[in-house]
N, C-alpha and C. Protein backbone atom coordinates (compact mmCIF):
# COMPACT_ATOMS: atom_id res chain seq x y z
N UNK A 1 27.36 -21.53 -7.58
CA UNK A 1 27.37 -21.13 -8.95
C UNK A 1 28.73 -21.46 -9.57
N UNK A 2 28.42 -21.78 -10.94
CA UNK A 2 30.06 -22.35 -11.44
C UNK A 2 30.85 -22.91 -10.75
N UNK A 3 30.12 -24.32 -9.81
CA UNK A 3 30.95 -24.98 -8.86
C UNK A 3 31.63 -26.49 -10.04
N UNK A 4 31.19 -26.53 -11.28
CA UNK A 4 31.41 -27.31 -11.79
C UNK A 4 32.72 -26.76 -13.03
N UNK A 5 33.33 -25.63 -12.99
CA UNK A 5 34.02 -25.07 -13.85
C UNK A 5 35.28 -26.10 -13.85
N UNK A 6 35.99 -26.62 -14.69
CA UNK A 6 37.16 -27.17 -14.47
C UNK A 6 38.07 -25.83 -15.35
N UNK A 7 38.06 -25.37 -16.74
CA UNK A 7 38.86 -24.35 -17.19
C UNK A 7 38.12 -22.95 -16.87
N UNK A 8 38.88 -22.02 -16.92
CA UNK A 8 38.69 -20.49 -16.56
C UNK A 8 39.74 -19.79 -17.56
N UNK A 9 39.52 -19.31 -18.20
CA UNK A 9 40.49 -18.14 -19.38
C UNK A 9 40.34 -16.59 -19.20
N UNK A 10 40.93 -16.07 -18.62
CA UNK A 10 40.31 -14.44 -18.44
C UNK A 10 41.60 -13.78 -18.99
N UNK A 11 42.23 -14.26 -20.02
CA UNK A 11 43.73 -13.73 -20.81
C UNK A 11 42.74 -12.20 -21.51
N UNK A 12 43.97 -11.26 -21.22
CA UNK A 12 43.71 -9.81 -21.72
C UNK A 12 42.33 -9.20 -20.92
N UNK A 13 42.35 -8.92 -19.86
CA UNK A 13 41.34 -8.36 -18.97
C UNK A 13 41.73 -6.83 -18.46
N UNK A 14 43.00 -7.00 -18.46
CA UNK A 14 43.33 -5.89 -17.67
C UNK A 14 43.51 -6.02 -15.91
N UNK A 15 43.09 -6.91 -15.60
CA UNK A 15 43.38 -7.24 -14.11
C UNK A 15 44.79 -6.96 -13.32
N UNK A 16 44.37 -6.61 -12.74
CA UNK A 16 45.51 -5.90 -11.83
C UNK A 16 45.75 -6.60 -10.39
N UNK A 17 45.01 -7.23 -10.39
CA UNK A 17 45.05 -8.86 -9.30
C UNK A 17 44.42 -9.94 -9.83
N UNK A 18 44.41 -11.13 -9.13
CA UNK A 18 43.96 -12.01 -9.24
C UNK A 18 42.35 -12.03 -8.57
N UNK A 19 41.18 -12.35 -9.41
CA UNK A 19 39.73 -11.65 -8.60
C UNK A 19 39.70 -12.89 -7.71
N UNK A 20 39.10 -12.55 -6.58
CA UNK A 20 39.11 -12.85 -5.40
C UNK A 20 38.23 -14.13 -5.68
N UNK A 21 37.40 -13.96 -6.52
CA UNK A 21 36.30 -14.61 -6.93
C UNK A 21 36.77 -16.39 -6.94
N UNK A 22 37.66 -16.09 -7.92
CA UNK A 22 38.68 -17.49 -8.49
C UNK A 22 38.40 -18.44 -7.05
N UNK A 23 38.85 -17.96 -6.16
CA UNK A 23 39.56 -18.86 -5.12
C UNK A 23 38.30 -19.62 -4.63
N UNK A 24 37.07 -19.94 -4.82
CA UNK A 24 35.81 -20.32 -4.89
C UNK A 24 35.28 -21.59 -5.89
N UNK A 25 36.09 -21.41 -6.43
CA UNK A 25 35.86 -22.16 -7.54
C UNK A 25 36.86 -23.81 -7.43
N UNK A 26 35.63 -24.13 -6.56
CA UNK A 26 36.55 -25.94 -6.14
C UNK A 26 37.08 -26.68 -6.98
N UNK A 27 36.72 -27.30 -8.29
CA UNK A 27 36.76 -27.98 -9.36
C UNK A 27 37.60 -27.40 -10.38
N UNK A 28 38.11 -26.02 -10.04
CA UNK A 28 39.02 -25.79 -11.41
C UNK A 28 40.38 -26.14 -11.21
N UNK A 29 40.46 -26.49 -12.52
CA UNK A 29 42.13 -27.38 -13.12
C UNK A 29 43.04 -26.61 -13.52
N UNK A 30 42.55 -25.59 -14.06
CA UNK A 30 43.75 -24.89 -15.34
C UNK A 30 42.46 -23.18 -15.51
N UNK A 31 43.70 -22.13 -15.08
CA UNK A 31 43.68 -21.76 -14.90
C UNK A 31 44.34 -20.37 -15.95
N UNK A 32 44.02 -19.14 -16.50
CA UNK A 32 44.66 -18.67 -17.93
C UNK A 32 44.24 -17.28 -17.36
N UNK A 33 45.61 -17.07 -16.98
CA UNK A 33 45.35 -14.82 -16.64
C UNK A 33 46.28 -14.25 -17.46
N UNK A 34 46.71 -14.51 -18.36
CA UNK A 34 47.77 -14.09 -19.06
C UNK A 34 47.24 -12.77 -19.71
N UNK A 35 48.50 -12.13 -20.06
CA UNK A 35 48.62 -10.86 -20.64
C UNK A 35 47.28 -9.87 -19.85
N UNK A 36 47.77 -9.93 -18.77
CA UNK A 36 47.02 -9.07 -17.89
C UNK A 36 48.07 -8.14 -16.88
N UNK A 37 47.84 -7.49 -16.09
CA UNK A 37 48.31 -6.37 -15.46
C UNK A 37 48.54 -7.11 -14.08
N UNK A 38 48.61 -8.21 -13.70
CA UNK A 38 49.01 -8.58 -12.21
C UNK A 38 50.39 -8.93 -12.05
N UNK A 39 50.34 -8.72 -10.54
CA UNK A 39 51.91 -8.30 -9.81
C UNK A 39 52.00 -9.61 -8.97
N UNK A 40 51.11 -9.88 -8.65
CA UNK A 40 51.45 -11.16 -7.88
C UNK A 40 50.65 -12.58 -7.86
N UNK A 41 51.17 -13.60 -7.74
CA UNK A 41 50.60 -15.09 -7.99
C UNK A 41 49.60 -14.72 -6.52
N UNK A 42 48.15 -14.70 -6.48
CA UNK A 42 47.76 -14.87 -4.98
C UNK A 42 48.03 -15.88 -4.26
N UNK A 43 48.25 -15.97 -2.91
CA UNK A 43 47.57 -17.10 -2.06
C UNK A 43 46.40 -17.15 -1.94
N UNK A 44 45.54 -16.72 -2.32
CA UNK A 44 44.08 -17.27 -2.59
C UNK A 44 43.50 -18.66 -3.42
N UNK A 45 44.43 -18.32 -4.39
CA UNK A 45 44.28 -19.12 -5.49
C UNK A 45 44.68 -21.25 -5.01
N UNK A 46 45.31 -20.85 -3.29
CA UNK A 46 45.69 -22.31 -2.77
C UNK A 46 43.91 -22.98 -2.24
N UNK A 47 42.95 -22.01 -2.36
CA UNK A 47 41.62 -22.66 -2.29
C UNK A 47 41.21 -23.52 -3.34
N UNK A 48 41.79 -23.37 -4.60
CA UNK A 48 41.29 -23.97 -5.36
C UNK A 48 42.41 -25.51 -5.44
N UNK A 49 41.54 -26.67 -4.69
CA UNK A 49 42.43 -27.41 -4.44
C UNK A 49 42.65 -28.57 -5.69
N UNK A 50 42.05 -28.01 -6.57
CA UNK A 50 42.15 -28.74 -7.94
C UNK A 50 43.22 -28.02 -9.06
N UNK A 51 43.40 -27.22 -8.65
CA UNK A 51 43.91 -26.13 -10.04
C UNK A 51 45.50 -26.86 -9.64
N UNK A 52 45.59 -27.51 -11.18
CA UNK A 52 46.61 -28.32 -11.88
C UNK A 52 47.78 -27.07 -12.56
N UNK A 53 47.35 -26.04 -13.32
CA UNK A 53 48.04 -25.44 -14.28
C UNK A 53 47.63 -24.29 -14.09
N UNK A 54 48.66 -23.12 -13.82
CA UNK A 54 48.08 -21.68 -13.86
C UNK A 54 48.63 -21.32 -14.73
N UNK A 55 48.60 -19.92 -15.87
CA UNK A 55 49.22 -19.38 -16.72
C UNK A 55 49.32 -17.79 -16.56
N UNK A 56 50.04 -17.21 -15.82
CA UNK A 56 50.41 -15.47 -15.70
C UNK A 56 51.37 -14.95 -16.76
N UNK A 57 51.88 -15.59 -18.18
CA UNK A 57 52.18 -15.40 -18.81
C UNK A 57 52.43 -13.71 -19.23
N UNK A 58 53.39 -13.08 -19.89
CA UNK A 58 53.10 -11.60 -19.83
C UNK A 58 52.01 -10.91 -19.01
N UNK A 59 52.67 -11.15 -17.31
CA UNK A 59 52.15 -9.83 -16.25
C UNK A 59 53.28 -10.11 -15.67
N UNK A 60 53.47 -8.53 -15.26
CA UNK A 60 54.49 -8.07 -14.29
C UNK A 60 54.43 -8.59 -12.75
N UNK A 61 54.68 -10.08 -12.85
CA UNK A 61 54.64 -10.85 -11.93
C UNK A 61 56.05 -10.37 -10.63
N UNK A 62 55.77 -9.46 -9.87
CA UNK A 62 56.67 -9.23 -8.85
C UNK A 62 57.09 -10.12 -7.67
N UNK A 63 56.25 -10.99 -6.99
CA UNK A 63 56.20 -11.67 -5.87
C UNK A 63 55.11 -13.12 -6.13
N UNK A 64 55.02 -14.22 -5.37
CA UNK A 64 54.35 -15.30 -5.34
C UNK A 64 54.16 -15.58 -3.84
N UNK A 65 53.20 -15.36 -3.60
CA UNK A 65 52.22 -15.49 -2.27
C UNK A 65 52.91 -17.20 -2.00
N UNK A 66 53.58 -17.30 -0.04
CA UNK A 66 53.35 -18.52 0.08
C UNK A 66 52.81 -19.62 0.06
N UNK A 67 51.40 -19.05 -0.15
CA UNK A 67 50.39 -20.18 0.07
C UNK A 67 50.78 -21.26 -1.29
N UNK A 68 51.15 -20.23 -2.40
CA UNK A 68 51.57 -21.26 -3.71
C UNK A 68 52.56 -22.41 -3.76
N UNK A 69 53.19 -22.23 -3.01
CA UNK A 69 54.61 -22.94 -2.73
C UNK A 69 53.71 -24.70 -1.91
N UNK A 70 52.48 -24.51 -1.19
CA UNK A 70 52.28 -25.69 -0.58
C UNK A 70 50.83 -26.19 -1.14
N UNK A 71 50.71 -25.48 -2.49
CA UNK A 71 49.90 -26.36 -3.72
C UNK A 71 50.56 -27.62 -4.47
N UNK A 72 50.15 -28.62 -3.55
CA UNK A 72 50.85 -30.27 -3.76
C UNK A 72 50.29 -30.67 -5.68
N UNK A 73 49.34 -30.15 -5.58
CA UNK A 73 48.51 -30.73 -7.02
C UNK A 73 49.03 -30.14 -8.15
N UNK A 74 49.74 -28.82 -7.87
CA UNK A 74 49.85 -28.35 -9.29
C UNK A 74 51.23 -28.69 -9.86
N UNK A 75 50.74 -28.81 -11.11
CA UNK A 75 51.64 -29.12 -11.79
C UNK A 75 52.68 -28.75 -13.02
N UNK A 76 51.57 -27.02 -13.45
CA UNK A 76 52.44 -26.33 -14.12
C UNK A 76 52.54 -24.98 -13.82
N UNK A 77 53.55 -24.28 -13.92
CA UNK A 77 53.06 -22.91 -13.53
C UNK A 77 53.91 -21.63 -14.90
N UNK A 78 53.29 -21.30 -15.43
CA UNK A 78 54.17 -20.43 -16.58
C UNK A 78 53.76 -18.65 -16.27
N UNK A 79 55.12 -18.18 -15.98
CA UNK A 79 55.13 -16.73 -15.56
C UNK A 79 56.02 -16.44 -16.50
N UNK A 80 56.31 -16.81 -17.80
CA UNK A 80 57.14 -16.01 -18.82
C UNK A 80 56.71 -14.99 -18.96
N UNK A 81 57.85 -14.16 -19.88
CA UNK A 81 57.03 -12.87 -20.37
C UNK A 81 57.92 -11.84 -19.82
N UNK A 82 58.52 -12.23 -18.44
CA UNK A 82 59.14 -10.84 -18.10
C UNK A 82 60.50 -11.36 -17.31
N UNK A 83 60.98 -10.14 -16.84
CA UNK A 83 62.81 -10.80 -16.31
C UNK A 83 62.35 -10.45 -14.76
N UNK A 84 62.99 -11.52 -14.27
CA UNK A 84 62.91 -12.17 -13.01
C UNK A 84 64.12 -12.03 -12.10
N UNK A 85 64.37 -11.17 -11.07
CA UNK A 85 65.85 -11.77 -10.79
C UNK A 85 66.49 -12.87 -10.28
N UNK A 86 67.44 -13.01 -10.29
CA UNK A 86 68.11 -14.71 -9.91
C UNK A 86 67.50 -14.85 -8.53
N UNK A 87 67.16 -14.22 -8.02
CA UNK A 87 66.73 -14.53 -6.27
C UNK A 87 65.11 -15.15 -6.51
N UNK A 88 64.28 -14.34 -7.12
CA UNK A 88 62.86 -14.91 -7.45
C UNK A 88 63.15 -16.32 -8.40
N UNK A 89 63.94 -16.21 -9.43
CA UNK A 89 63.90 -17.17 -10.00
C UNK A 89 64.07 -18.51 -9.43
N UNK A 90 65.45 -18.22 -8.42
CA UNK A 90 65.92 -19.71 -7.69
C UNK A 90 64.77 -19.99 -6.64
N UNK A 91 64.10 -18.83 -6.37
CA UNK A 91 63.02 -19.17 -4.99
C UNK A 91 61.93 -20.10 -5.64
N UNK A 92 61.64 -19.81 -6.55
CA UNK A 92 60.61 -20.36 -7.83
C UNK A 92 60.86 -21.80 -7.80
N UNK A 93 61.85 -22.02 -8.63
CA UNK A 93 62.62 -23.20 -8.94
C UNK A 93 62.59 -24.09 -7.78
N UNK A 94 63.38 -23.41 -6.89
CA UNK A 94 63.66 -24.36 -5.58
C UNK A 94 62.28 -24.56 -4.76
N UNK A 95 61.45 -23.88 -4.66
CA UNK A 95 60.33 -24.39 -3.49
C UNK A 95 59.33 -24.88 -4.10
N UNK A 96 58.89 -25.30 -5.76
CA UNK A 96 57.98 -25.89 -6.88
C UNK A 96 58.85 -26.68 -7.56
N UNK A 97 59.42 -28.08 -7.05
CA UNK A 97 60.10 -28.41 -7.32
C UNK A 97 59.67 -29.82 -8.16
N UNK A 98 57.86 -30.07 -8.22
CA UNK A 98 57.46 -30.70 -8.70
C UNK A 98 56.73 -30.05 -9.62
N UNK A 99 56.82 -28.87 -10.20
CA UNK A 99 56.06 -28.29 -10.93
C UNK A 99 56.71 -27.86 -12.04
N UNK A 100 56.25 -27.65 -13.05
CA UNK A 100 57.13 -27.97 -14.75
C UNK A 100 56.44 -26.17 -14.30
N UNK A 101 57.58 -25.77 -14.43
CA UNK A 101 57.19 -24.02 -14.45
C UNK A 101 58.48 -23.70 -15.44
N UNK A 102 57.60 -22.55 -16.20
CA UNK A 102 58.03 -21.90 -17.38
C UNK A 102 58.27 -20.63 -17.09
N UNK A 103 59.41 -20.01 -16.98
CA UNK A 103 60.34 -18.56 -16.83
C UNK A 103 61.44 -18.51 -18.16
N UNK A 104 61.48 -16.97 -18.07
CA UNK A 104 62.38 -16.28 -18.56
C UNK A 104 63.24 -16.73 -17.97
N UNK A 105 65.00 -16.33 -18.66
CA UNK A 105 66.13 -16.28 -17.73
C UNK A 105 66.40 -15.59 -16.90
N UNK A 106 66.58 -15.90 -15.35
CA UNK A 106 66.93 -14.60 -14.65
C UNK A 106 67.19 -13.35 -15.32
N UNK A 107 67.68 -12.29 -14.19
CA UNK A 107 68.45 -10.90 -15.01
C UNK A 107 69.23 -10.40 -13.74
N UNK A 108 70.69 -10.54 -13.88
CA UNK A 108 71.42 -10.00 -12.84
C UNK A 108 70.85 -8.52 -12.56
N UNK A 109 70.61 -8.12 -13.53
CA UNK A 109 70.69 -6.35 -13.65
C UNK A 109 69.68 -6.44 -12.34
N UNK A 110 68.48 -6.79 -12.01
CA UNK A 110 67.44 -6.50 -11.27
C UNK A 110 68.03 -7.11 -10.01
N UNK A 111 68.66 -7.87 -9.43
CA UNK A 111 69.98 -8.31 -8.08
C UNK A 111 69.72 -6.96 -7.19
């Protein structure tokens, strides 16, 4: 079912994870959870071996599951919206180093 989805938009849901469901979904490209309630990028989401662009835009993005780091295909990743500390930020930066990802500026304060 919905093996042919390439976009998915579930912006303003209230989600408090990423649904498990997603990671099923072979063919999707681009990907839109924004302004939702999640804490972390899943590693689930490395099933979907098509998904080009994710967007967690305003959620209290705390942590990013390894599995994200060895998603060769993607190519954008935007977690603006909230302050990051320099340690997540440089981990970000440095291990998606082919990926046009969109952050806030660090925040020493959170160090």
């Amino acid at each position: 079912m919905f093996n042919k989805l390439e976009y998915l938009n579930l912006d303003r849901n209230d989600f408090e994870s990423v649904p498990l469901v997603i990671s099923r979904l072979e063919n999707l490209k681009k990907l839109v959870l924004s302004r939702n309630k999640i804490n972390v990028v899943s590693g689930n989401l490395f099933y979907c071996s098509k998904l080009e662009d994710m967007d967690f835009y305003d959620n209290p993005i705390g942590s990013v599951e390894p599995q994200i780091y060895e998603m060769k295909q993607l190519k954008k990743l935007d977690i603006q919206g909230l302050m990051l500390s320099t340690k997540m930020h440089s981990e970000v930066k440095t291990k998606l180093p082919w990926v046009k990802v969109s952050m806030d500026p660090p925040c020493k304060c959170l160090d």
